[in-house]
Each structure stands twice: as structure tokens, then as C-alpha cells.
N, C-alpha and C. Protein backbone atom coordinates (compact mmCIF):
# COMPACT_ATOMS: atom_id res chain seq x y z
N UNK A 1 2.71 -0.73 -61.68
CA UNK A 1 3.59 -1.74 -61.12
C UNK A 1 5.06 -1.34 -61.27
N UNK A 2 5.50 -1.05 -62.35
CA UNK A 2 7.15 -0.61 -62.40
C UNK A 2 7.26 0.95 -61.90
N UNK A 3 6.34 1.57 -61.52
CA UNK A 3 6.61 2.96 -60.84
C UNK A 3 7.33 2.31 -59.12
N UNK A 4 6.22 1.17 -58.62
CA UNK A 4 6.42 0.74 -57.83
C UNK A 4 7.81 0.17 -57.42
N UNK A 5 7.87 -0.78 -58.71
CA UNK A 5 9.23 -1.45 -58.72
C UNK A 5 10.25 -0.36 -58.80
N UNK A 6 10.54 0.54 -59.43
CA UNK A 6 11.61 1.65 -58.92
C UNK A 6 11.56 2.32 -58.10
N UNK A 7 10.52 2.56 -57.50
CA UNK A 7 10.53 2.97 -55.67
C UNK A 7 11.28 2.00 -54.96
N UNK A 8 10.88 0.79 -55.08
CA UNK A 8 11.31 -0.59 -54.18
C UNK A 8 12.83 -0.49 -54.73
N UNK A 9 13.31 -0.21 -55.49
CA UNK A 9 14.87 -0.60 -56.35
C UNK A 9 15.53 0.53 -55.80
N UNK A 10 15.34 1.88 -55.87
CA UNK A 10 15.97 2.67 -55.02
C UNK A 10 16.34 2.80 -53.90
N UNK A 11 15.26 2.15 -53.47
CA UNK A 11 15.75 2.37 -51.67
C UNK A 11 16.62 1.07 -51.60
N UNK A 12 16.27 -0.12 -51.94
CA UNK A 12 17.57 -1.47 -52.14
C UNK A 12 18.56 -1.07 -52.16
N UNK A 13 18.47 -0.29 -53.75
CA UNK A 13 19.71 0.03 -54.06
C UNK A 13 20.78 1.31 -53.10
N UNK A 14 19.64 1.62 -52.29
CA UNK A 14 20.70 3.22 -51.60
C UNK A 14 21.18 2.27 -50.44
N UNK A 15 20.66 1.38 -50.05
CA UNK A 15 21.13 0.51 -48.83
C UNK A 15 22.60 -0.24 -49.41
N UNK A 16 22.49 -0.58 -50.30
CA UNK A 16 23.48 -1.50 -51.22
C UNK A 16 22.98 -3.46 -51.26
N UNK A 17 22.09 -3.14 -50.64
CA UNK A 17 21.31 -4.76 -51.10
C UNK A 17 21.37 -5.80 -51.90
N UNK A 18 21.95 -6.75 -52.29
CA UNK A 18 22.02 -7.37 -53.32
C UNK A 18 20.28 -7.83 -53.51
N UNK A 19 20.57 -7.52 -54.65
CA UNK A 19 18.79 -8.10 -55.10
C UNK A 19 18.46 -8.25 -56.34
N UNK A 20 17.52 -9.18 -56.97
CA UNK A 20 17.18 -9.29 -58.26
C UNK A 20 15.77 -9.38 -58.66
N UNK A 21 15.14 -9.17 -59.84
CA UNK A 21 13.58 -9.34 -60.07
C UNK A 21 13.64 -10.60 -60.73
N UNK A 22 12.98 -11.48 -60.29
CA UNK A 22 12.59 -12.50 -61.18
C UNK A 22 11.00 -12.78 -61.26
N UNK A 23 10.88 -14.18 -61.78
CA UNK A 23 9.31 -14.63 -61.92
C UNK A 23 8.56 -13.84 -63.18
N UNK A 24 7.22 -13.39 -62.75
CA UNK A 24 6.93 -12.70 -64.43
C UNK A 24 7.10 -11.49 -64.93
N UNK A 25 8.01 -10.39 -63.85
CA UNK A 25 8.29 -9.27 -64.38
C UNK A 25 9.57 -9.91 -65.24
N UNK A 26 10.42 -11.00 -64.81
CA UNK A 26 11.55 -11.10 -65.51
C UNK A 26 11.48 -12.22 -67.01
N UNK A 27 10.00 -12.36 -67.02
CA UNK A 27 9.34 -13.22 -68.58
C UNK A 27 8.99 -11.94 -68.70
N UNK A 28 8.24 -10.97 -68.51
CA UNK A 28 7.71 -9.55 -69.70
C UNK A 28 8.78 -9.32 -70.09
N UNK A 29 9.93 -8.70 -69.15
CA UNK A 29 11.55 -8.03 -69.94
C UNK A 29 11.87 -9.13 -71.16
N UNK A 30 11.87 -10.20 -71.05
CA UNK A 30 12.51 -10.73 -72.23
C UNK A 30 10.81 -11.36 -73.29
N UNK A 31 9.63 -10.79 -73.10
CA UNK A 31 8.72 -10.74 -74.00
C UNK A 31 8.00 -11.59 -74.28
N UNK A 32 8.41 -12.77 -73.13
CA UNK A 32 7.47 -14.17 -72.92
C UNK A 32 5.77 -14.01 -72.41
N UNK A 33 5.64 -13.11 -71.36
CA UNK A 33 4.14 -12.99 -71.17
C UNK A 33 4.09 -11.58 -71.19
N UNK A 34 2.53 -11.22 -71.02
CA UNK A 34 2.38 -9.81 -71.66
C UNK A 34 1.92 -9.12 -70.17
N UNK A 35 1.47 -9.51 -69.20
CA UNK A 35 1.01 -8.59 -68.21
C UNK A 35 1.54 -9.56 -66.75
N UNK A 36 2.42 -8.93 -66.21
CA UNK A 36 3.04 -9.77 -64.73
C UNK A 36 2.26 -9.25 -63.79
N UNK A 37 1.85 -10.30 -62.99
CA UNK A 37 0.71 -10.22 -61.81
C UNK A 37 1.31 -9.40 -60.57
N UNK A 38 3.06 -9.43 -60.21
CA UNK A 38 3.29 -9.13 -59.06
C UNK A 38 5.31 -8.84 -58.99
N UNK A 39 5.48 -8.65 -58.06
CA UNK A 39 6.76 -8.33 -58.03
C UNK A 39 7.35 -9.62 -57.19
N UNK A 40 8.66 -9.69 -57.89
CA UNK A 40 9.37 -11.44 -56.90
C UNK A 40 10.24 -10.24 -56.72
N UNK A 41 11.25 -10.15 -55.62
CA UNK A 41 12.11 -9.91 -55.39
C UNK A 41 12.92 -11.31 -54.74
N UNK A 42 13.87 -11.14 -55.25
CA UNK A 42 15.31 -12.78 -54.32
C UNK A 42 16.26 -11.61 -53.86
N UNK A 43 16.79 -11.98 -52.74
CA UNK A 43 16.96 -11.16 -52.09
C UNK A 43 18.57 -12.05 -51.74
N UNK A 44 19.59 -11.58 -51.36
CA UNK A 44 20.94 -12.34 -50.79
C UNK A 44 20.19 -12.58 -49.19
N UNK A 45 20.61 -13.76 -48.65
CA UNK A 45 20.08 -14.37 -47.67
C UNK A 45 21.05 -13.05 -46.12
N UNK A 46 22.10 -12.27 -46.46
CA UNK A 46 22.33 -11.61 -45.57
C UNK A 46 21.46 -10.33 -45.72
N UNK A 47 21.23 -9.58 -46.94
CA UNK A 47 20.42 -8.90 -46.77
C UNK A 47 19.11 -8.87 -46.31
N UNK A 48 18.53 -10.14 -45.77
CA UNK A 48 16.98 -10.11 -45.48
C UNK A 48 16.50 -9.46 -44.63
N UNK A 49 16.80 -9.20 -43.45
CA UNK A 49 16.26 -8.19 -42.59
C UNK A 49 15.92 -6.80 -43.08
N UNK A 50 17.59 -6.47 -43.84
CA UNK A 50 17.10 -5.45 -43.93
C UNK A 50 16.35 -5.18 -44.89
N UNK A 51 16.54 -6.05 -46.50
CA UNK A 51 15.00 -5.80 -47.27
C UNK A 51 13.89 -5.67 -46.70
N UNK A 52 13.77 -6.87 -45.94
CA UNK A 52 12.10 -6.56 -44.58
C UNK A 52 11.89 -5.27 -44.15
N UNK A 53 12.45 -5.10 -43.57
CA UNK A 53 12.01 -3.35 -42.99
C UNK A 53 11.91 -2.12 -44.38
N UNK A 54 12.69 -2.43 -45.36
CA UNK A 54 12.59 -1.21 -46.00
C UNK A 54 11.08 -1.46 -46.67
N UNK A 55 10.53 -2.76 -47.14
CA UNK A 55 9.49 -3.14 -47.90
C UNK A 55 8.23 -2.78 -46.61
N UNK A 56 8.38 -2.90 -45.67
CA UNK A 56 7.28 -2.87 -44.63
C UNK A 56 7.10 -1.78 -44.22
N UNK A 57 8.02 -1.04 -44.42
CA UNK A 57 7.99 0.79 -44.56
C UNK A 57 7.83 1.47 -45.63
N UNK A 58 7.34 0.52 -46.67
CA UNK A 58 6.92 1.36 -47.92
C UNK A 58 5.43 0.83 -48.03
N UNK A 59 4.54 0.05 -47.22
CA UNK A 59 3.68 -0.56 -47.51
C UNK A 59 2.92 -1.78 -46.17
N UNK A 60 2.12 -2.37 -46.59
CA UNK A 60 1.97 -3.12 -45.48
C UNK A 60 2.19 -4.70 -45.88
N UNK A 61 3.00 -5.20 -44.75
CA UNK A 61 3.32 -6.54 -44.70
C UNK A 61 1.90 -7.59 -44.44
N UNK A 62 2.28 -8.53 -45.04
CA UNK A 62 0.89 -9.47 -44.99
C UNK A 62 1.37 -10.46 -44.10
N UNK A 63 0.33 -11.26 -43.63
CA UNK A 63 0.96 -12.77 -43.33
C UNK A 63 1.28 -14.19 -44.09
N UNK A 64 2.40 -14.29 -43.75
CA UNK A 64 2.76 -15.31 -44.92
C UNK A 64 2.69 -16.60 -44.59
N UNK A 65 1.68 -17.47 -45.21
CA UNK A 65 1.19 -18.56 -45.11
C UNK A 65 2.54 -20.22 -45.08
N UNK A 66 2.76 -21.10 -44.50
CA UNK A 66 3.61 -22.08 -44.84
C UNK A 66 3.47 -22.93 -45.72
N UNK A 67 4.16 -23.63 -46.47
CA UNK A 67 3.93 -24.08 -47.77
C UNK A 67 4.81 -25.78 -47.72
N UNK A 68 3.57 -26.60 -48.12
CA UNK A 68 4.92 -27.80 -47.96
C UNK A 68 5.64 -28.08 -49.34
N UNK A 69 5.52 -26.80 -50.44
CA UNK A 69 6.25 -26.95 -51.93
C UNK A 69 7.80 -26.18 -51.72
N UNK A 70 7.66 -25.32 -50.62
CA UNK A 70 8.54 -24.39 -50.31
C UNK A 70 9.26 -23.94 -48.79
N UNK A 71 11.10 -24.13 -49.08
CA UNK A 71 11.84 -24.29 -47.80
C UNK A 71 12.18 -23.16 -47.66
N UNK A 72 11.42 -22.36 -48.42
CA UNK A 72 12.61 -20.92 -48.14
C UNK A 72 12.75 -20.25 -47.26
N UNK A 73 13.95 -19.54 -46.83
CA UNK A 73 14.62 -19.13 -44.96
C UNK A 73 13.72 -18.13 -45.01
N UNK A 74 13.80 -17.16 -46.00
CA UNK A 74 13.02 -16.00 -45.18
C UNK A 74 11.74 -15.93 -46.73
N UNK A 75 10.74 -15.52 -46.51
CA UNK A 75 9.84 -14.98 -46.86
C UNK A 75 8.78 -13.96 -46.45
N UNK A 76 8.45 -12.99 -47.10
CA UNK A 76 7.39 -11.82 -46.65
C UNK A 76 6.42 -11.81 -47.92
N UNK A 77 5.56 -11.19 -47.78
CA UNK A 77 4.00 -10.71 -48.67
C UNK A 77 4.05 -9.29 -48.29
N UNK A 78 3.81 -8.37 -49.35
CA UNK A 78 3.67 -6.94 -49.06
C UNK A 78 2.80 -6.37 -49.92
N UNK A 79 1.92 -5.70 -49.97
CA UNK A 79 1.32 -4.77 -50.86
C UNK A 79 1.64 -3.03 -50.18
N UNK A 80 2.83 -2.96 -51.37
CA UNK A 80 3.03 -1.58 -51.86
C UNK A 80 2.32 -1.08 -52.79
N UNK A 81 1.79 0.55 -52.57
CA UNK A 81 1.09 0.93 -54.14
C UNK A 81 -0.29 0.44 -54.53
N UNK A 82 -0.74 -0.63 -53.79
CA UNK A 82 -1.48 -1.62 -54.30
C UNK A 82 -1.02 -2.75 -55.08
N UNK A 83 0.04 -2.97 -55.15
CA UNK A 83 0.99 -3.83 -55.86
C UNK A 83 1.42 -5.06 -54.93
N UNK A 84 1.17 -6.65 -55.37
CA UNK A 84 1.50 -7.43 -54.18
C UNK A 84 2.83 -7.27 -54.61
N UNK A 85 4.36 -7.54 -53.77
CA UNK A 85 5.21 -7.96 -53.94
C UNK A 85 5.85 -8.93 -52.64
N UNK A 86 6.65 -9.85 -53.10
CA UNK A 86 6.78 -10.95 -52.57
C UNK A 86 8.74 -10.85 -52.16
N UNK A 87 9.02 -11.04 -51.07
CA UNK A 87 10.53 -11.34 -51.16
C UNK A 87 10.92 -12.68 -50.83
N UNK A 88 12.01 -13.26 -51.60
CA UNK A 88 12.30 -14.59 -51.15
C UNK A 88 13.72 -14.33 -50.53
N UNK A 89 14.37 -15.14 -49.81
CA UNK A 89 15.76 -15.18 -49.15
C UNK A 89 16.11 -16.78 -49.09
N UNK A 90 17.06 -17.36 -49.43
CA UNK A 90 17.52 -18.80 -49.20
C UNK A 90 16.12 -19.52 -49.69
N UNK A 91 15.65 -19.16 -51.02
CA UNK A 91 15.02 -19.71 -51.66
C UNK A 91 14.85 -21.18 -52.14
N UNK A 92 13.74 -21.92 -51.24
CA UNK A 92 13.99 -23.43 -51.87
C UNK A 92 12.90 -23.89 -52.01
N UNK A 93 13.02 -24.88 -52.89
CA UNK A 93 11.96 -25.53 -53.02
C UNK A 93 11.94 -27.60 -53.30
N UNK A 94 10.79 -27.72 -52.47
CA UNK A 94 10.70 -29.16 -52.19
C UNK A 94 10.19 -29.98 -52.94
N UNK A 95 11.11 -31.17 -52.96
CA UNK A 95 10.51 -32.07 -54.29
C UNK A 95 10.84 -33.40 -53.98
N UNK A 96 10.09 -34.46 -54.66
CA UNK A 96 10.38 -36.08 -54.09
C UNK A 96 11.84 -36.35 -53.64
N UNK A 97 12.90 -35.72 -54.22
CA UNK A 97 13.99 -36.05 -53.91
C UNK A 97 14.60 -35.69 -52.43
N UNK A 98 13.81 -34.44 -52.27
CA UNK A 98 14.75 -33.73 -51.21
C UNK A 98 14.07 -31.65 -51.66
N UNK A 99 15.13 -31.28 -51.18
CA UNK A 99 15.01 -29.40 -52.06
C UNK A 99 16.45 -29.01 -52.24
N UNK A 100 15.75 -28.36 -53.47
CA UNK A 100 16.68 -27.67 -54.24
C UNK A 100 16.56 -26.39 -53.68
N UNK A 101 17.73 -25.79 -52.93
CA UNK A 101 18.09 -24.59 -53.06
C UNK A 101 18.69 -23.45 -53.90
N UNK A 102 18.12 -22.16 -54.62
CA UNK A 102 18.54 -21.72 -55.32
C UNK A 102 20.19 -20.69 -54.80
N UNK A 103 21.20 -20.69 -55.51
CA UNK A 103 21.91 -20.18 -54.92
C UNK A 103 22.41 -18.68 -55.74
N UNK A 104 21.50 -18.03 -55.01
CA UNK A 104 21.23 -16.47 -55.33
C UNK A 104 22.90 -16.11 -53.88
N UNK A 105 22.99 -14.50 -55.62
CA UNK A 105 24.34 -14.02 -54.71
C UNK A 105 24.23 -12.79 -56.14
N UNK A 106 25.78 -12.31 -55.98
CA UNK A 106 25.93 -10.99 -56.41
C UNK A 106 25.87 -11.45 -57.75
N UNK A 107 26.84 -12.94 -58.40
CA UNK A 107 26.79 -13.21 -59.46
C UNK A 107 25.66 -13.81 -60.29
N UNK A 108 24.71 -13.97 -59.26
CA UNK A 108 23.25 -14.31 -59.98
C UNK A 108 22.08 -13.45 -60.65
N UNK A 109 22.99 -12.25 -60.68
CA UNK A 109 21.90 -10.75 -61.32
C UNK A 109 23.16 -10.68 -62.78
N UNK A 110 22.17 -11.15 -63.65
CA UNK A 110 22.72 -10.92 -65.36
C UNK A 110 22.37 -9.68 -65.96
N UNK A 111 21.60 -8.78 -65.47
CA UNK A 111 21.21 -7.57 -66.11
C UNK A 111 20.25 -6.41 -65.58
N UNK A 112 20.87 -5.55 -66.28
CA UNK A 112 19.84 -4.52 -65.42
C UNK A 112 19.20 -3.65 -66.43
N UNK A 113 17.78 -3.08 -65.84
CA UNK A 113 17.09 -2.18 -67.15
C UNK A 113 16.92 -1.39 -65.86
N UNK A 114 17.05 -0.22 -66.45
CA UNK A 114 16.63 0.93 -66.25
C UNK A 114 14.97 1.44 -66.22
N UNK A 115 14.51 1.89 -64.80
CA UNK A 115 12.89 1.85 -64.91
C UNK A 115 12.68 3.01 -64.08
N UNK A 116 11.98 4.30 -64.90
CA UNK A 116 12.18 5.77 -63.73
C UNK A 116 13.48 6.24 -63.58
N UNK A 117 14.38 5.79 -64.38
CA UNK A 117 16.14 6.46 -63.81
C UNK A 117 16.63 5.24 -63.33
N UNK A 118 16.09 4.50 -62.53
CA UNK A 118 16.85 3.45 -61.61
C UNK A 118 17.24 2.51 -62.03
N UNK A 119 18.28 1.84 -61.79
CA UNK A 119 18.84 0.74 -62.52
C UNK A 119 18.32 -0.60 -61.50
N UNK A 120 17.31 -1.21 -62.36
CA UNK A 120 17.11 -2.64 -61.67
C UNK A 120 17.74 -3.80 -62.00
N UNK A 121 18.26 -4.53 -61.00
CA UNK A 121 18.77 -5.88 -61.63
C UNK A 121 17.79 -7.33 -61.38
N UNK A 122 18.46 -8.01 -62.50
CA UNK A 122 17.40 -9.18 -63.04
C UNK A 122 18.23 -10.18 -62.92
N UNK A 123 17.53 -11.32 -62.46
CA UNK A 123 18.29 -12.52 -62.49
C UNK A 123 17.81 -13.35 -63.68
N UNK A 124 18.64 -14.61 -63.88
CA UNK A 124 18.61 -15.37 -65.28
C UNK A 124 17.48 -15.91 -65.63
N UNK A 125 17.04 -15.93 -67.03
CA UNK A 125 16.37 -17.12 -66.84
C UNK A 125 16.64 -18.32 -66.80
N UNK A 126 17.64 -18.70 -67.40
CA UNK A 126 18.25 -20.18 -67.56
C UNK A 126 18.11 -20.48 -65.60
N UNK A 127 18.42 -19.58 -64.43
CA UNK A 127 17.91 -20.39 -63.16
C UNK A 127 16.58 -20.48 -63.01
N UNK A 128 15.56 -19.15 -63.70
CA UNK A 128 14.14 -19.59 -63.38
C UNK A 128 13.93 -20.83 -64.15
N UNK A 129 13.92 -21.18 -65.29
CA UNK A 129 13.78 -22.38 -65.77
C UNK A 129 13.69 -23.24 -65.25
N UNK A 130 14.95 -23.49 -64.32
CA UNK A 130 14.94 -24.75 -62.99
C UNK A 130 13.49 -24.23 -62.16
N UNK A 131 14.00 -23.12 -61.83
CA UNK A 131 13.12 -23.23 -60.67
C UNK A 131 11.70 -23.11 -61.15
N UNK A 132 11.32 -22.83 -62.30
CA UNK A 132 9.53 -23.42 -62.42
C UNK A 132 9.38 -24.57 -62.93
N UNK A 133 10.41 -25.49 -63.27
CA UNK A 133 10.59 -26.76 -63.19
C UNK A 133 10.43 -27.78 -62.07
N UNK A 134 10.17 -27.29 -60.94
CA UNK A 134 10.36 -27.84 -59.98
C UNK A 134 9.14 -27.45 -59.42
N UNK A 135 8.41 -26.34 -59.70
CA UNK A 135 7.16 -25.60 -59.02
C UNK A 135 5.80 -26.09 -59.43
N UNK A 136 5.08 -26.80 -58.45
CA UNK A 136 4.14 -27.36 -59.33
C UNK A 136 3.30 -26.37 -59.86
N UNK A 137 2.95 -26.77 -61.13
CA UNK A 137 1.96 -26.00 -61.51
C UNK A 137 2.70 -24.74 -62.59
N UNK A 138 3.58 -24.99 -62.50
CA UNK A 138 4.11 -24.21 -63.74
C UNK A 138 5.46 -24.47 -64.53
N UNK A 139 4.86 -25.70 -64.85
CA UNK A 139 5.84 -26.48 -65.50
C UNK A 139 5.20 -25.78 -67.19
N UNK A 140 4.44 -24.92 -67.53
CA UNK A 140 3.81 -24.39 -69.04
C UNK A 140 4.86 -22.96 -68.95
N UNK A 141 5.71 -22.29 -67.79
CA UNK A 141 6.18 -21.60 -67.76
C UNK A 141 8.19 -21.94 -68.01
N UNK A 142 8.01 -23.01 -67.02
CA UNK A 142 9.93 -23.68 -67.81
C UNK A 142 9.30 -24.13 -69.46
N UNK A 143 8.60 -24.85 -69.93
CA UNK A 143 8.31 -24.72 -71.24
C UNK A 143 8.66 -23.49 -72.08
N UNK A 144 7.83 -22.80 -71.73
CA UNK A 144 8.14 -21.31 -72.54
C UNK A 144 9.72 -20.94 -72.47
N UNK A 145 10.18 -20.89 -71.47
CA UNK A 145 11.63 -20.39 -71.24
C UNK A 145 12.36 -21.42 -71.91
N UNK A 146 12.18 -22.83 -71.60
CA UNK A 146 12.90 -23.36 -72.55
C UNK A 146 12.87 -23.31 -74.03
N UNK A 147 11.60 -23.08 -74.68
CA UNK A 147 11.60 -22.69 -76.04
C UNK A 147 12.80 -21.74 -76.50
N UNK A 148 12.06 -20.35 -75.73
CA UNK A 148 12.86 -19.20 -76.04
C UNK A 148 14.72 -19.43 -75.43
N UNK A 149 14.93 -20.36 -74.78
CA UNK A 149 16.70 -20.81 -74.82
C UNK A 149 17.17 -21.59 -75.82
N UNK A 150 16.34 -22.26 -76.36
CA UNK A 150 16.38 -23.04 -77.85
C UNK A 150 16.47 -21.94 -79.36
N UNK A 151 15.54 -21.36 -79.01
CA UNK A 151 15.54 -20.57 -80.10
C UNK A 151 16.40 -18.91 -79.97
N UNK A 152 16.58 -18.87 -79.22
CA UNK A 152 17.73 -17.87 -78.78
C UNK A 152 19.27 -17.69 -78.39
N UNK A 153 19.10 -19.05 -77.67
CA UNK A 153 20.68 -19.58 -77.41
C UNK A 153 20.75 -19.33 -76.12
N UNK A 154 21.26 -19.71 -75.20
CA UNK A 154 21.46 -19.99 -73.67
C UNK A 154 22.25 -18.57 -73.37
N UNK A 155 22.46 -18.09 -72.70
CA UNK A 155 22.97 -16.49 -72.79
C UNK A 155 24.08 -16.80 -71.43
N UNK A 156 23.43 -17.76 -70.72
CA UNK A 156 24.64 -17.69 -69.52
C UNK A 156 24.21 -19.40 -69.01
N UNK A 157 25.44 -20.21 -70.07
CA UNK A 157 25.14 -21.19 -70.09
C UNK A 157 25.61 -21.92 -68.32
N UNK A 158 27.34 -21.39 -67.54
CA UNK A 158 27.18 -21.81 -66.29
C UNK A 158 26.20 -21.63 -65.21
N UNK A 159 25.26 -21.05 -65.50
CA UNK A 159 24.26 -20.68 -64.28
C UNK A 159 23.53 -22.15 -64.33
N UNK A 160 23.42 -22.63 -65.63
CA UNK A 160 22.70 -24.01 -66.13
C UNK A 160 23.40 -24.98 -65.23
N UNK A 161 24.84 -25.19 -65.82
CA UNK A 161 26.26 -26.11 -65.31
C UNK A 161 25.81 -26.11 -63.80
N UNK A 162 26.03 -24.59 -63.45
CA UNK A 162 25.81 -25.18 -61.67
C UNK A 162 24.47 -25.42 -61.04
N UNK A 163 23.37 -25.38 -61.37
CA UNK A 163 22.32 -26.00 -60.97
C UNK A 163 22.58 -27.46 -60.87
N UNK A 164 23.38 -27.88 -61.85
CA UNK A 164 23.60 -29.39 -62.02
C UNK A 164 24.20 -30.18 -60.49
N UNK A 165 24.74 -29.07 -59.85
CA UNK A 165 25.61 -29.22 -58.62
C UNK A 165 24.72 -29.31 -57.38
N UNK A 166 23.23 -29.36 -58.26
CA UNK A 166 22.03 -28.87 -56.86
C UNK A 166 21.14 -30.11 -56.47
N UNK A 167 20.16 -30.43 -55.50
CA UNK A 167 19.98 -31.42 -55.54
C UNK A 167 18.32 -31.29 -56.24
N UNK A 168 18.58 -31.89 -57.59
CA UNK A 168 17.72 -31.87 -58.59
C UNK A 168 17.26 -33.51 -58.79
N UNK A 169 15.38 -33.64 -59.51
CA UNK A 169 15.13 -34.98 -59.60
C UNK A 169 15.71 -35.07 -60.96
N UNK A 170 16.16 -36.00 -61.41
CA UNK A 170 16.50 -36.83 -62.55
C UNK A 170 16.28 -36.29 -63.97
N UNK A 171 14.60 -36.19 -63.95
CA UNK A 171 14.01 -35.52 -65.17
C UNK A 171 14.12 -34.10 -65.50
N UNK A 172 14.76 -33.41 -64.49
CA UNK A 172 14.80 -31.74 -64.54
C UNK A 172 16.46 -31.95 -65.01
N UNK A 173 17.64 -32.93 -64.73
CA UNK A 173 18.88 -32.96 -64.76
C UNK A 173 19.01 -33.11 -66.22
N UNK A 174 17.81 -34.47 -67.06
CA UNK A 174 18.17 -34.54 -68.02
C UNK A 174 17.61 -33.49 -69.11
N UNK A 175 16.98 -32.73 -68.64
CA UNK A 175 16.15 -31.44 -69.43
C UNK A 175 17.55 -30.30 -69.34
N UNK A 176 18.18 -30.39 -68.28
CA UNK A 176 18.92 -29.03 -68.26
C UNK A 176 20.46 -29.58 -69.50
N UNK A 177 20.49 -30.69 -69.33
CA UNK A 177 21.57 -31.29 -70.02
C UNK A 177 21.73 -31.34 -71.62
N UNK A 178 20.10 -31.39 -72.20
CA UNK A 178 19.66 -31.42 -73.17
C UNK A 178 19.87 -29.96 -73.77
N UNK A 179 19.45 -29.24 -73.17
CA UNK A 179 19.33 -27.81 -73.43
C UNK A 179 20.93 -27.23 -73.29
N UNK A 180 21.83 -27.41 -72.40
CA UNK A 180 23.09 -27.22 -72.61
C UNK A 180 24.04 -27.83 -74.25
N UNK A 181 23.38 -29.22 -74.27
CA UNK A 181 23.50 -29.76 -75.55
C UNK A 181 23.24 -29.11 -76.79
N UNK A 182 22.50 -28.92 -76.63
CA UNK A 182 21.36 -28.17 -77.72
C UNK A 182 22.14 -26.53 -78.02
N UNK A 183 22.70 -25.86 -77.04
CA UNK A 183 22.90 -24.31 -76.95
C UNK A 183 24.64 -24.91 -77.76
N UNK A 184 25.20 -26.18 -77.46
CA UNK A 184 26.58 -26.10 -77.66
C UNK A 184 27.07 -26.62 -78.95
N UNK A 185 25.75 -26.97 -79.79
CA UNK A 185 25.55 -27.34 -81.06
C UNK A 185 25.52 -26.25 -81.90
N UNK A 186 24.76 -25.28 -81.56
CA UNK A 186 24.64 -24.09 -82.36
C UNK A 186 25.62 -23.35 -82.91
């Protein structure tokens, strides 16, 4: 899988792509789960085309099913390698209130590891948090992340702040508030 993922990061990266790994390659890097099923790529909503073509030329594109949990502008399914990987663009997701859009950009990649030579970048967890907060069915995964922001300390506490600016239900507002609380006590 990460041979894969630095194939996929090179060619991003030779294009100049803004892009980040999240989901469970970006819980293994920080040591939350032990084996990630697949590759997320978030992608900047101008780069999508051209992520599309470079991923569909390394592999074959699937068909991507519609979802009434999820608004997002662009989406693809690919198995590279044998590896599924997934790209999101204008990533959203739908909830009693309305959807929350995630607002992925250059300043939403906090770090990069090095995998094969290549430098990959990773987005936060403090935004996945929201966003498996909102995902049904893996609300045992914002759990975990919230543990490990409790017991670690919030590392990039405005990424938190501006979610607050998003249109979030109630119970995810007062969880993110708590946890800002909690990081500003320490």
C-alpha cells in the first residue's frame, strides 16, 4: 500500500497538486489503528481533473456509486497496484442540519512523512475528527481521535476554531468546544 501511495504522491507532487492523505492511513501515522484498508486522497477542488487523469492512468477507475451521506463535488474509486484508493474534491457531508463542507486548501496539509524518498502530505486530525463525527458509522473513530487530542494536546488547535465557522449539528459544536477547552487548560 505505501509503495503505492508514493507512486500516487510523486506524480501529484511533479504536477504541483495540492493534496493530502487522510482517513486510516492518516490514524496508522499517528498509531491509532494498526492496518489501513485504503488510500483517501482530498484533493484542492481546482486540482480535480487533473488528479483524475493522473490516478486513472496509473490504474483503473471504478464507478462511483451516489450517496445520500455525501455532497462531495468531485469523487472517483480507483484500484492502483491492487490498492483501492479513493479521491475526494469539495468534500461534504450531509447531516439533519444541512452539510458540512470540509474546507481543504494548501493550509490544510500539517505534515509530511517521507515514504520511498517522497514527501507525502497529511492533513489534521483535529479536521478528521469533525469529519468522522458526522459520518455515520464511525463515530468509534472521532472517539479514538478525540482520546488521543486529550491525551496529547490539540497540535493545531485553529483548524478546530474554524470548523466552528461550518455548518455543524449542535452536538459535534459542543464536542469540538469541549476539546478546545480541555487542550487550553493544559
Amino acid at each position: 500500500m505505501f509503495k503505492t501511495l508514493s507512486m500516487i504522491g510523486d506524480q501529484l507532487n511533479e504536477q504541483g497538486i495540492v493534496w493530502g492523505v487522510g482517513a486510516s492511513i492518516l490514524l496508522y501515522q499517528h498509531g491509532l489503528v494498526n492496518n489501513p484498508q485504503d488510500i483517501d486522497l482530498i484533493i484542492d477542488l481546482k486540482d480535480a481533473d487533473q488528479a483524475d487523469r493522473i490516478l486513472t492512468a496509473m490504474g483503473e477507475k471504478r464507478m462511483a456509486f451516489d450517496s445520500a451521506t455525501y455532497a462531495t463535488k468531485v469523487f472517483g474509486e480507483y484500484v492502483i497496484n491492487g490498492v483501492d484508493v479513493d479521491l475526494m474534491s469539495g468534500f461534504g457531508i450531509n447531516h439533519k442540519l444541512g452539510t458540512y463542507i470540509y474546507d481543504f486548501d494548501r493550509q490544510s496539509v500539517v505534515d509530511y512523512f517521507k515514504f520511498n524518498t517522497v514527501n507525502i502530505p497529511f492533513t489534521a486530525l483535529e479536521d478528521w475528527y469533525v469529519l468522522y463525527a458526522l459520518m455515520p458509522g464511525k463515530e468509534a473513530k472521532a472517539k479514538l481521535i478525540e482520546e488521543h487530542l486529550i491525551r496529547t494536546g490539540i497540535k493545531n488547535p485553529t483548524l478546530l476554531e474554524k470548523t466552528l465557522g461550518g455548518n455543524l449539528p449542535n452536538h459535534i459544536v459542543a464536542q469540538i468546544q469541549m476539546l478546545l477547552e480541555v487542550n487550553r487548560r493544559r
